[in-house]
PDB file of N, CA and C in Angstrom:
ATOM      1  N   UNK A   1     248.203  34.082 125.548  1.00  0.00           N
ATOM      2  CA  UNK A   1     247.864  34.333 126.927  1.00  0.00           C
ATOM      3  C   UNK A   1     246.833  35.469 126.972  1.00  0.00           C
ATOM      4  N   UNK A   2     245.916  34.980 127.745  1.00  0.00           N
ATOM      5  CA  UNK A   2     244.454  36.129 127.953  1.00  0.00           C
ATOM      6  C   UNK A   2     244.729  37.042 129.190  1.00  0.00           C
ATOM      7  N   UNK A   3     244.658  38.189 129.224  1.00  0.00           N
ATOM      8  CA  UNK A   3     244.711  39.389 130.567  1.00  0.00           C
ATOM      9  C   UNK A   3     243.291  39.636 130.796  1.00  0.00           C
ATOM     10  N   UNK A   4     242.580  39.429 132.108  1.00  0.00           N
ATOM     11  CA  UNK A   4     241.530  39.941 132.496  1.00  0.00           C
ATOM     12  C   UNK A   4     241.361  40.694 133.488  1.00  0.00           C
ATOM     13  N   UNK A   5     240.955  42.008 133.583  1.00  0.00           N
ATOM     14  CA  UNK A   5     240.963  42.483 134.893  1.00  0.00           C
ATOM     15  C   UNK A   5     239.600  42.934 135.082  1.00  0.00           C
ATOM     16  N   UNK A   6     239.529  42.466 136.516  1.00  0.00           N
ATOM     17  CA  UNK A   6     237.553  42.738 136.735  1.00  0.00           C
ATOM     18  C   UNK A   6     236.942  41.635 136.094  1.00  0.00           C
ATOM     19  N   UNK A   7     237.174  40.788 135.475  1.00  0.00           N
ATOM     20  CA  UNK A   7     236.269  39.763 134.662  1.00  0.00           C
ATOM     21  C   UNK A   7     236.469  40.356 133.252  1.00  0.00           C
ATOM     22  N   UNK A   8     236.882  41.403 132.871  1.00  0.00           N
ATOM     23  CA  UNK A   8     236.749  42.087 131.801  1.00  0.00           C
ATOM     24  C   UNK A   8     238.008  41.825 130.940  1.00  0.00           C
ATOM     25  N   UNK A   9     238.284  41.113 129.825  1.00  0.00           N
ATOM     26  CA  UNK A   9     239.551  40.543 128.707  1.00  0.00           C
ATOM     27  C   UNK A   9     240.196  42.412 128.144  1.00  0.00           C
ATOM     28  N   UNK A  10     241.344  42.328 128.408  1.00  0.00           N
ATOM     29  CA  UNK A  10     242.102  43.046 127.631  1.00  0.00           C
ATOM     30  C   UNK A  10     242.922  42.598 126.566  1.00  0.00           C
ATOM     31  N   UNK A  11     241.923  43.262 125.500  1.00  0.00           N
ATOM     32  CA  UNK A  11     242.817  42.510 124.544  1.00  0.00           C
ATOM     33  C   UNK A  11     243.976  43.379 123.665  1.00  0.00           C
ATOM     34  N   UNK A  12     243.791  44.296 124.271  1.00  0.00           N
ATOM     35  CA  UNK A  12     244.656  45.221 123.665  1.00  0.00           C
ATOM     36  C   UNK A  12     245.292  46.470 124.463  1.00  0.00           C
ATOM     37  N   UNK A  13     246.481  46.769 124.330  1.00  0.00           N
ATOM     38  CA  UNK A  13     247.110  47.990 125.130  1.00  0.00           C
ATOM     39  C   UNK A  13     246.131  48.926 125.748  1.00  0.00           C
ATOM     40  N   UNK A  14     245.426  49.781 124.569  1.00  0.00           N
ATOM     41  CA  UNK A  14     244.485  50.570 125.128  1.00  0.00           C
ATOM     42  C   UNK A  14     243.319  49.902 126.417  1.00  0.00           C
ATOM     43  N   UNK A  15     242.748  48.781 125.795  1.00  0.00           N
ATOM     44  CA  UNK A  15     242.173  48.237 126.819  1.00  0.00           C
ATOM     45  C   UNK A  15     242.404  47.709 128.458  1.00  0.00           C
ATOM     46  N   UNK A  16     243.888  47.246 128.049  1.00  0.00           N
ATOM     47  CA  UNK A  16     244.159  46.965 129.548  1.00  0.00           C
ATOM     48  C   UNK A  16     244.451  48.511 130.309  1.00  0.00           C
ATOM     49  N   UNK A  17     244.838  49.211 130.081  1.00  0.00           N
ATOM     50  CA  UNK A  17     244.994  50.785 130.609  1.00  0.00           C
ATOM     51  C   UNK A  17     243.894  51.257 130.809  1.00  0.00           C
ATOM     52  N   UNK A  18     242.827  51.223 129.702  1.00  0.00           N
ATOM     53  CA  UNK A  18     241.427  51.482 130.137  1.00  0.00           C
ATOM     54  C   UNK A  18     241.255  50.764 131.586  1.00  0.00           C
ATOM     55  N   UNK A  19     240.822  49.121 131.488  1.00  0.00           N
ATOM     56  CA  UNK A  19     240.262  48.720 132.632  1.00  0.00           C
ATOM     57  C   UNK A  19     241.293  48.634 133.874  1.00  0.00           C
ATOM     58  N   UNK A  20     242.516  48.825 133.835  1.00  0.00           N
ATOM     59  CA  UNK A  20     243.849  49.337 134.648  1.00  0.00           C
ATOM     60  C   UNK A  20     243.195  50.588 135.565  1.00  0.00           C
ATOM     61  N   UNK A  21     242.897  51.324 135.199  1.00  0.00           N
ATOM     62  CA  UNK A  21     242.285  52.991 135.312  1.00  0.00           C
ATOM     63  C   UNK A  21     240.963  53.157 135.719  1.00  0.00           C
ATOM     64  N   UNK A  22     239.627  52.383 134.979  1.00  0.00           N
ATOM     65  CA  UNK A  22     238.824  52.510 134.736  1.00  0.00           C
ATOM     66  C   UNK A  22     238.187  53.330 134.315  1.00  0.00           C
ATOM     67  N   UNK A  23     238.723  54.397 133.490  1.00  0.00           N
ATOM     68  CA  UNK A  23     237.838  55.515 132.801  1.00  0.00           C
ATOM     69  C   UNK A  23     239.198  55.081 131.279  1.00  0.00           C
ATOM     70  N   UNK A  24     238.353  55.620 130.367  1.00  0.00           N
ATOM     71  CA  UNK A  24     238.876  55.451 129.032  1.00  0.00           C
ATOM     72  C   UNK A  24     240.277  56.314 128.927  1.00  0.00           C
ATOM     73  N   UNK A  25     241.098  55.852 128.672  1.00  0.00           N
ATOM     74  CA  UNK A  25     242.576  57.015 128.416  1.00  0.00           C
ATOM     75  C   UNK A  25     242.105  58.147 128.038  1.00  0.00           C
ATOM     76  N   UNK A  26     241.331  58.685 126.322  1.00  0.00           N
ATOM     77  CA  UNK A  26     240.528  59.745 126.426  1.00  0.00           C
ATOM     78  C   UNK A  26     240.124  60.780 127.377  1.00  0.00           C
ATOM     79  N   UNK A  27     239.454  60.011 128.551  1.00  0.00           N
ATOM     80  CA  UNK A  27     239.324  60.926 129.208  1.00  0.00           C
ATOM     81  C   UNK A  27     240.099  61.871 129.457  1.00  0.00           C
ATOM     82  N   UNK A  28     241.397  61.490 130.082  1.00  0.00           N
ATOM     83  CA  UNK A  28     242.655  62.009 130.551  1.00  0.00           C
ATOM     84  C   UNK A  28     243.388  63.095 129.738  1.00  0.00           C
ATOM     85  N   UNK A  29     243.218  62.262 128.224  1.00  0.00           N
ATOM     86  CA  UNK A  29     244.321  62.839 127.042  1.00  0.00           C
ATOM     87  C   UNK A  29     243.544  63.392 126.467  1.00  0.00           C
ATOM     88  N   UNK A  30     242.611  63.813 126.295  1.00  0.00           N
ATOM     89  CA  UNK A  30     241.707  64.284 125.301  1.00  0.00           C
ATOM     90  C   UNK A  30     241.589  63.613 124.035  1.00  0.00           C
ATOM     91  N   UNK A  31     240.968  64.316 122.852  1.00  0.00           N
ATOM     92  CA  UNK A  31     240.861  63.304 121.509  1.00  0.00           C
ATOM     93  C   UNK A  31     241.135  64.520 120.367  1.00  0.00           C
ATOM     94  N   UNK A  32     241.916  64.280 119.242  1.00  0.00           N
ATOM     95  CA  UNK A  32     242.345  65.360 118.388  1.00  0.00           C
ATOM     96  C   UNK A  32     241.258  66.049 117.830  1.00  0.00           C
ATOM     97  N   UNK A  33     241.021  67.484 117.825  1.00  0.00           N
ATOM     98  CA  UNK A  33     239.925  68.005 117.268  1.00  0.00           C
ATOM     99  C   UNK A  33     238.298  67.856 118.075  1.00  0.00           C
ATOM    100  N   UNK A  34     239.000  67.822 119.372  1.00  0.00           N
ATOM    101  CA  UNK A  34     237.557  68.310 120.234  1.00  0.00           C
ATOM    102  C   UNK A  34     237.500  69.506 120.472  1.00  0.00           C
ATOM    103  N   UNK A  35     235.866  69.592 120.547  1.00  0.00           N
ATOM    104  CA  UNK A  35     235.568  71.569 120.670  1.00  0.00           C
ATOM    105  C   UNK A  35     235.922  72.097 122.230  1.00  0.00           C
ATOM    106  N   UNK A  36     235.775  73.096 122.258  1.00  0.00           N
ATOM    107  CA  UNK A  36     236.227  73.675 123.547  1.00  0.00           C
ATOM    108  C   UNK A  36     235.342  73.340 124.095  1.00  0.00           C
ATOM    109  N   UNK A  37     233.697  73.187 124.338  1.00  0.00           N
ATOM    110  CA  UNK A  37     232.788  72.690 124.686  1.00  0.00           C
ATOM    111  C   UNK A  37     233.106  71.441 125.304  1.00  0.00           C
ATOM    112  N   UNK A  38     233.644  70.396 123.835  1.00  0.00           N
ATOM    113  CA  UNK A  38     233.713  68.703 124.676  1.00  0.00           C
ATOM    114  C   UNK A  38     234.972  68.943 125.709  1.00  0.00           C
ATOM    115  N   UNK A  39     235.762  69.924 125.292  1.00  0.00           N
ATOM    116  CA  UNK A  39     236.598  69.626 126.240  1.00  0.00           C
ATOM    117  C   UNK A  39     236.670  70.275 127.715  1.00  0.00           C
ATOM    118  N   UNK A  40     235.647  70.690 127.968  1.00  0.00           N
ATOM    119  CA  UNK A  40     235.214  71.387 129.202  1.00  0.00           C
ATOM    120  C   UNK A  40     233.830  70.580 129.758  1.00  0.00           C
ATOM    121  N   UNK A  41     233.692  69.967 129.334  1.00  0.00           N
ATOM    122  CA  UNK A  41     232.927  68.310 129.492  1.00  0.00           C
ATOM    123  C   UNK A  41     233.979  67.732 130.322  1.00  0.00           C
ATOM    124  N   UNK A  42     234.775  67.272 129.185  1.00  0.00           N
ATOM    125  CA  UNK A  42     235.540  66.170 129.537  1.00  0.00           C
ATOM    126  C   UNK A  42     236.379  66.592 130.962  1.00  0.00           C
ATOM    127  N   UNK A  43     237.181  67.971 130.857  1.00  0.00           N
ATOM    128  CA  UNK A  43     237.970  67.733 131.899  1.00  0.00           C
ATOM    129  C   UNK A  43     236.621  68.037 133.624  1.00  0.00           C
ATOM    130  N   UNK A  44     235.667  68.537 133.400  1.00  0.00           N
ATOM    131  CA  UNK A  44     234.503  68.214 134.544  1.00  0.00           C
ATOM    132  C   UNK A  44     234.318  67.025 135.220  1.00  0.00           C
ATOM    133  N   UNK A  45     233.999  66.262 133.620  1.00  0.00           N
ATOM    134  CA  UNK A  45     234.107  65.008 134.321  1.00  0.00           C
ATOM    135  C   UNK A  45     235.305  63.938 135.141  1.00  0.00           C
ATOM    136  N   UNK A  46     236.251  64.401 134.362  1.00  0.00           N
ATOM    137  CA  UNK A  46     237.883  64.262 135.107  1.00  0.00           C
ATOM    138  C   UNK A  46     238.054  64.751 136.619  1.00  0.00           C
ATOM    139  N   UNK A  47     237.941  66.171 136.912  1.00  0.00           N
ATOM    140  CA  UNK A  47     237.635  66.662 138.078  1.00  0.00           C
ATOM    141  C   UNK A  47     236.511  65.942 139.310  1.00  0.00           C
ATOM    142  N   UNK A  48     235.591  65.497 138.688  1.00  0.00           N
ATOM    143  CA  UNK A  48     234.384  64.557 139.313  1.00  0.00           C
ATOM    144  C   UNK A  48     234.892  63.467 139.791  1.00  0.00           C
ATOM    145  N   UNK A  49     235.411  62.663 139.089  1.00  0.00           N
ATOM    146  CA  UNK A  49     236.034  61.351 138.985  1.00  0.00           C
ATOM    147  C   UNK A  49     236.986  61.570 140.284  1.00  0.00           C
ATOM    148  N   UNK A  50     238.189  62.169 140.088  1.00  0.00           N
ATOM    149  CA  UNK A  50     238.922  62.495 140.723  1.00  0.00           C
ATOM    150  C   UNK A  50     238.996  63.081 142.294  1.00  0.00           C
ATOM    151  N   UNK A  51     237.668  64.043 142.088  1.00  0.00           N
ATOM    152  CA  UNK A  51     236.734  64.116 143.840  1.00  0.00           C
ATOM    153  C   UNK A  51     236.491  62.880 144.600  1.00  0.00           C
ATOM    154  N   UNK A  52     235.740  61.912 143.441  1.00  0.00           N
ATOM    155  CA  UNK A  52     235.403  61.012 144.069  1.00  0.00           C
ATOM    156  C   UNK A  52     236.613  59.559 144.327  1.00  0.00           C
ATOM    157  N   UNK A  53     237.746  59.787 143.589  1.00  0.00           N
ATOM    158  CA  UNK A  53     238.778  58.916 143.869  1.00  0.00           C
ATOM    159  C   UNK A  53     240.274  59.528 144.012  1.00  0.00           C
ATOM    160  N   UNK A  54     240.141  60.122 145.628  1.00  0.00           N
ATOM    161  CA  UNK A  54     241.374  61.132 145.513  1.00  0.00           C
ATOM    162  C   UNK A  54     243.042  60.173 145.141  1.00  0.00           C
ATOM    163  N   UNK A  55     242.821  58.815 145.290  1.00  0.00           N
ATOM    164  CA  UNK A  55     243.784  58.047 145.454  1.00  0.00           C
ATOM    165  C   UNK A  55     244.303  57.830 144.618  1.00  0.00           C
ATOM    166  N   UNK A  56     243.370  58.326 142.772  1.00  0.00           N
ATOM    167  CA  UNK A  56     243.668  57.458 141.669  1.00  0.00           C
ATOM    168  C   UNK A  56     245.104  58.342 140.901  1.00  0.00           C
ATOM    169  N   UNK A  57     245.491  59.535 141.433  1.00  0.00           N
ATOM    170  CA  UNK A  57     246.500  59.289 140.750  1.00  0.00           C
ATOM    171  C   UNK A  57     247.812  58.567 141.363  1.00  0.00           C
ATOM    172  N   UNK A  58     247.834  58.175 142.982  1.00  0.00           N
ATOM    173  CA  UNK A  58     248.910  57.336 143.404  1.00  0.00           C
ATOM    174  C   UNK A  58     248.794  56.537 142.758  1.00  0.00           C
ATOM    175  N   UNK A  59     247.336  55.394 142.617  1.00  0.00           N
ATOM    176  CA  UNK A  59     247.476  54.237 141.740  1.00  0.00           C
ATOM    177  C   UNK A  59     247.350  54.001 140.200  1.00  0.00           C
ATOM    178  N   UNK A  60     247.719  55.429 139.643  1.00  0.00           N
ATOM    179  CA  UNK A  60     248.047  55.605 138.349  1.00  0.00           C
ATOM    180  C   UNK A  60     249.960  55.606 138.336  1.00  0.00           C
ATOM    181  N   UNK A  61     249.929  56.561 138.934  1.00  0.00           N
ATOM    182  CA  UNK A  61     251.692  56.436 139.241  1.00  0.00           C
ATOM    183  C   UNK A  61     252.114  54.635 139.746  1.00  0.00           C
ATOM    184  N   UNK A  62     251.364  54.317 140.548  1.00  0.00           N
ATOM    185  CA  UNK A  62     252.071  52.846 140.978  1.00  0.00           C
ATOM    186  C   UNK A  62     251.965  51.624 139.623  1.00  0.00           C
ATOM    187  N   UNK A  63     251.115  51.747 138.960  1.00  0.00           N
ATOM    188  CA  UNK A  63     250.452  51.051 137.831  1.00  0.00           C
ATOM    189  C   UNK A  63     251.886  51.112 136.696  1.00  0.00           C
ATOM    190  N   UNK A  64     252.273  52.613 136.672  1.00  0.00           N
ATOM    191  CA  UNK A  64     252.824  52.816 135.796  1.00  0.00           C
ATOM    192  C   UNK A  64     254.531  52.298 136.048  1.00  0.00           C
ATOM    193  N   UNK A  65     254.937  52.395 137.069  1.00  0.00           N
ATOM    194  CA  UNK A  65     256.002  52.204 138.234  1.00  0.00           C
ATOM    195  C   UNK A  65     256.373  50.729 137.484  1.00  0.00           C
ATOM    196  N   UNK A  66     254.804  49.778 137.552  1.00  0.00           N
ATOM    197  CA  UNK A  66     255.140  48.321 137.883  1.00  0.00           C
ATOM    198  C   UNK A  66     255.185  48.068 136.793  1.00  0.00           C
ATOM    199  N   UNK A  67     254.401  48.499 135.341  1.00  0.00           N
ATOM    200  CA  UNK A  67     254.527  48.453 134.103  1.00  0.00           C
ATOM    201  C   UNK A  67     256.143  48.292 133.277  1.00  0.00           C
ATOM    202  N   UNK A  68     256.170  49.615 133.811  1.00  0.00           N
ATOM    203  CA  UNK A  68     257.839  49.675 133.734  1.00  0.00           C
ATOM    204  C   UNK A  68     259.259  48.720 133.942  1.00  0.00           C
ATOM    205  N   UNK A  69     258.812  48.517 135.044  1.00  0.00           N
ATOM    206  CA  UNK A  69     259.776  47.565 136.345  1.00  0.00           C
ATOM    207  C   UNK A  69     259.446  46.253 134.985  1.00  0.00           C
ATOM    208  N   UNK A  70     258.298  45.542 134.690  1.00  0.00           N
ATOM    209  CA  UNK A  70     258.488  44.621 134.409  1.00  0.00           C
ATOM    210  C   UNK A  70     258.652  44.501 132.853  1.00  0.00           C
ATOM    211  N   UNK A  71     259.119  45.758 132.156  1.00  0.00           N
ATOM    212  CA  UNK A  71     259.279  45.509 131.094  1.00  0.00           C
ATOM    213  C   UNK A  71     260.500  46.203 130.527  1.00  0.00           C
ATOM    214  N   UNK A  72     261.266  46.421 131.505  1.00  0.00           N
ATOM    215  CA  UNK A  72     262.321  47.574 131.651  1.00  0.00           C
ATOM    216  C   UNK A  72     263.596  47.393 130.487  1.00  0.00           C
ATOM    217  N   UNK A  73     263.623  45.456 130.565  1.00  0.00           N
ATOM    218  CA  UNK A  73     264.684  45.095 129.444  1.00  0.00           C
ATOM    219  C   UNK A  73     264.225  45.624 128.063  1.00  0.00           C
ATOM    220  N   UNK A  74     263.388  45.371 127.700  1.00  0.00           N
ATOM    221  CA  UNK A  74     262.326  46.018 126.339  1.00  0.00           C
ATOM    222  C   UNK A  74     262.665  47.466 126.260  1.00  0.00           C
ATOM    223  N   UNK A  75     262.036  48.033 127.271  1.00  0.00           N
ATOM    224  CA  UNK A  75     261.809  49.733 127.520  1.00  0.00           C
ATOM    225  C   UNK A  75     263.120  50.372 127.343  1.00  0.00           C
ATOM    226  N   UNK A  76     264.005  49.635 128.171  1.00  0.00           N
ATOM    227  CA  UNK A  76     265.375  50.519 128.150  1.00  0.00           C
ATOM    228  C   UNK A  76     266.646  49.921 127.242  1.00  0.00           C
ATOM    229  N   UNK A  77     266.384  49.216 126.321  1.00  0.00           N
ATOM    230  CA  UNK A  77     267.322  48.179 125.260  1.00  0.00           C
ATOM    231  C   UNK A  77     268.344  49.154 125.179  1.00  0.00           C
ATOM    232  N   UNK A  78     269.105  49.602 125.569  1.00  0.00           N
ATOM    233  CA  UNK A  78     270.526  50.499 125.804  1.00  0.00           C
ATOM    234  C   UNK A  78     271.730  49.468 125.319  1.00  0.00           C
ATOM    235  N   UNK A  79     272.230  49.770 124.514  1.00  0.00           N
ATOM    236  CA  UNK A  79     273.273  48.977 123.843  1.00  0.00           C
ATOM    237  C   UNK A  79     274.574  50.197 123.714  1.00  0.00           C
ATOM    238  N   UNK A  80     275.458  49.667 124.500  1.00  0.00           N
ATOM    239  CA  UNK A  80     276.512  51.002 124.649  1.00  0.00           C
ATOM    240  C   UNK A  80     277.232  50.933 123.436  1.00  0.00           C
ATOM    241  N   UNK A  81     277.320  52.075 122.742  1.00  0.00           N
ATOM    242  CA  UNK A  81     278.370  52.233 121.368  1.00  0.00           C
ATOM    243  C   UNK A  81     279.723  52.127 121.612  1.00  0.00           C
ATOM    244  N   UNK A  82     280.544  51.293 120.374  1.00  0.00           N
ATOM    245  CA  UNK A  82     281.506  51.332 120.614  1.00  0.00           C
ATOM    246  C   UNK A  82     282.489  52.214 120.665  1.00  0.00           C
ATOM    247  N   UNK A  83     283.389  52.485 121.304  1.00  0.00           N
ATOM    248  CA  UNK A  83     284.022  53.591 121.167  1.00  0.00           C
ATOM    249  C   UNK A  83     285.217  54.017 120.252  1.00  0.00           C
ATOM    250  N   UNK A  84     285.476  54.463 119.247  1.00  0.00           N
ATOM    251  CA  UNK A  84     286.332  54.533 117.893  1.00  0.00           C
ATOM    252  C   UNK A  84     287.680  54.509 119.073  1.00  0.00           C
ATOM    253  N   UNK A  85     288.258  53.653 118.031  1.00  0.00           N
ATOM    254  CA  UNK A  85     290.306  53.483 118.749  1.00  0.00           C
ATOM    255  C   UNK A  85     290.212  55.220 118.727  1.00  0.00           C
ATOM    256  N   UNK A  86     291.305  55.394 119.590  1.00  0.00           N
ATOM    257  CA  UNK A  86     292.396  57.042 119.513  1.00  0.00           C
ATOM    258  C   UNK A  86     292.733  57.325 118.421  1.00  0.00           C
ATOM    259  N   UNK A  87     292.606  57.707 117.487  1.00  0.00           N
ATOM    260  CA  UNK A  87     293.667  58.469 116.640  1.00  0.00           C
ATOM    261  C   UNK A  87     294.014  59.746 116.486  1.00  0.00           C
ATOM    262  N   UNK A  88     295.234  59.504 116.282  1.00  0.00           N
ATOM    263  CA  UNK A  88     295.953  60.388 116.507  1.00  0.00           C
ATOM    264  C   UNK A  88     296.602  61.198 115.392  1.00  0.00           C
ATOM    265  N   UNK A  89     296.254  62.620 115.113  1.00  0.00           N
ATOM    266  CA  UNK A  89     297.213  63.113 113.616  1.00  0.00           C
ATOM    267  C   UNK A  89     298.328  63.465 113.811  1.00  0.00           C
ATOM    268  N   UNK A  90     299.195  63.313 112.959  1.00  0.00           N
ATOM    269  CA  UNK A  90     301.039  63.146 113.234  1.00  0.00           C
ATOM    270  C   UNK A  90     300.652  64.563 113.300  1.00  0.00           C
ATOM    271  N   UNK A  91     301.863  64.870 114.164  1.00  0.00           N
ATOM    272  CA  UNK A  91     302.237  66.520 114.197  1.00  0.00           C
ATOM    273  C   UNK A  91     302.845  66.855 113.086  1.00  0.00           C
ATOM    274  N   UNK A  92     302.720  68.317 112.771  1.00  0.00           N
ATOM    275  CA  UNK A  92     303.159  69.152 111.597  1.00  0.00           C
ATOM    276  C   UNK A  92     304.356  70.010 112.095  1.00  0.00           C
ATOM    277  N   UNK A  93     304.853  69.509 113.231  1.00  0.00           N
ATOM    278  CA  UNK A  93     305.526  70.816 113.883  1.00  0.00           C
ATOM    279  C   UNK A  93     306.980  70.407 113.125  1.00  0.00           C
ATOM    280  N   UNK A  94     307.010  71.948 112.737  1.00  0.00           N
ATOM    281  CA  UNK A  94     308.442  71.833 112.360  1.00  0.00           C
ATOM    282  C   UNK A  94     309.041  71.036 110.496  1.00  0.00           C
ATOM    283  N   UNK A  95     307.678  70.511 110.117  1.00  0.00           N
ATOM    284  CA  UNK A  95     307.591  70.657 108.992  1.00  0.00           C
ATOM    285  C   UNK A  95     308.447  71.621 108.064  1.00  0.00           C
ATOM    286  N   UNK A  96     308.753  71.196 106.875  1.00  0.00           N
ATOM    287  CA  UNK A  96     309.232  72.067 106.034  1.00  0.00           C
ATOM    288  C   UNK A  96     307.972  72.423 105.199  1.00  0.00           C
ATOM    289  N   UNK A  97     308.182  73.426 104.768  1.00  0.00           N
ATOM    290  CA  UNK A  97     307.000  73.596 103.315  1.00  0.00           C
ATOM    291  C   UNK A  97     307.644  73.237 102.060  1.00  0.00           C
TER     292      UNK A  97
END
């Protein structure tokens, strides 16, 4: 089964979140071993983005909401442990030595 959003094929996790979002996850998360430089880039341009789409983190939260919801059996595979019988140690009371 093919996912397209926008005309655009997701073919992969990252990708559908990319075009889900429309700015690269990166943006958001940064990338390991960027300079303080890129990363005062990056979060500018985050801030920009964000001027110009005050809405996108409701429809980041709702995105994520529905993600969830429909994969929740997967996500939350909770299998309750069994619980060991009672046991019980005989009392010592009154024991002899």
């Amino acid at each position: 089964m093919r996912t397209y959003i926008g005309g655009h094929q997701a073919v992969s996790v990252k990708d559908f979140i990319e075009l889900a979002l429309g700015t690269p996850v990166e943006l958001w998360l940064g990338e390991e071993g960027e300079t303080s430089e890129e990363r005062a880039a990056r979060l500018d341009a985050a801030r920009d983005i964000l001027a110009d789409n005050p809405e996108l983190p409701d429809d980041v939260a709702r995105i994520a909401a529905e993600v969830i919801e429909a994969h929740a059996p997967e996500l939350f595979n909770v299998v309750p442990l069994a619980r060991p019988a009672g046991r019980r140690r005989p009392s010592r009371k009154g024991a002899a030595a």
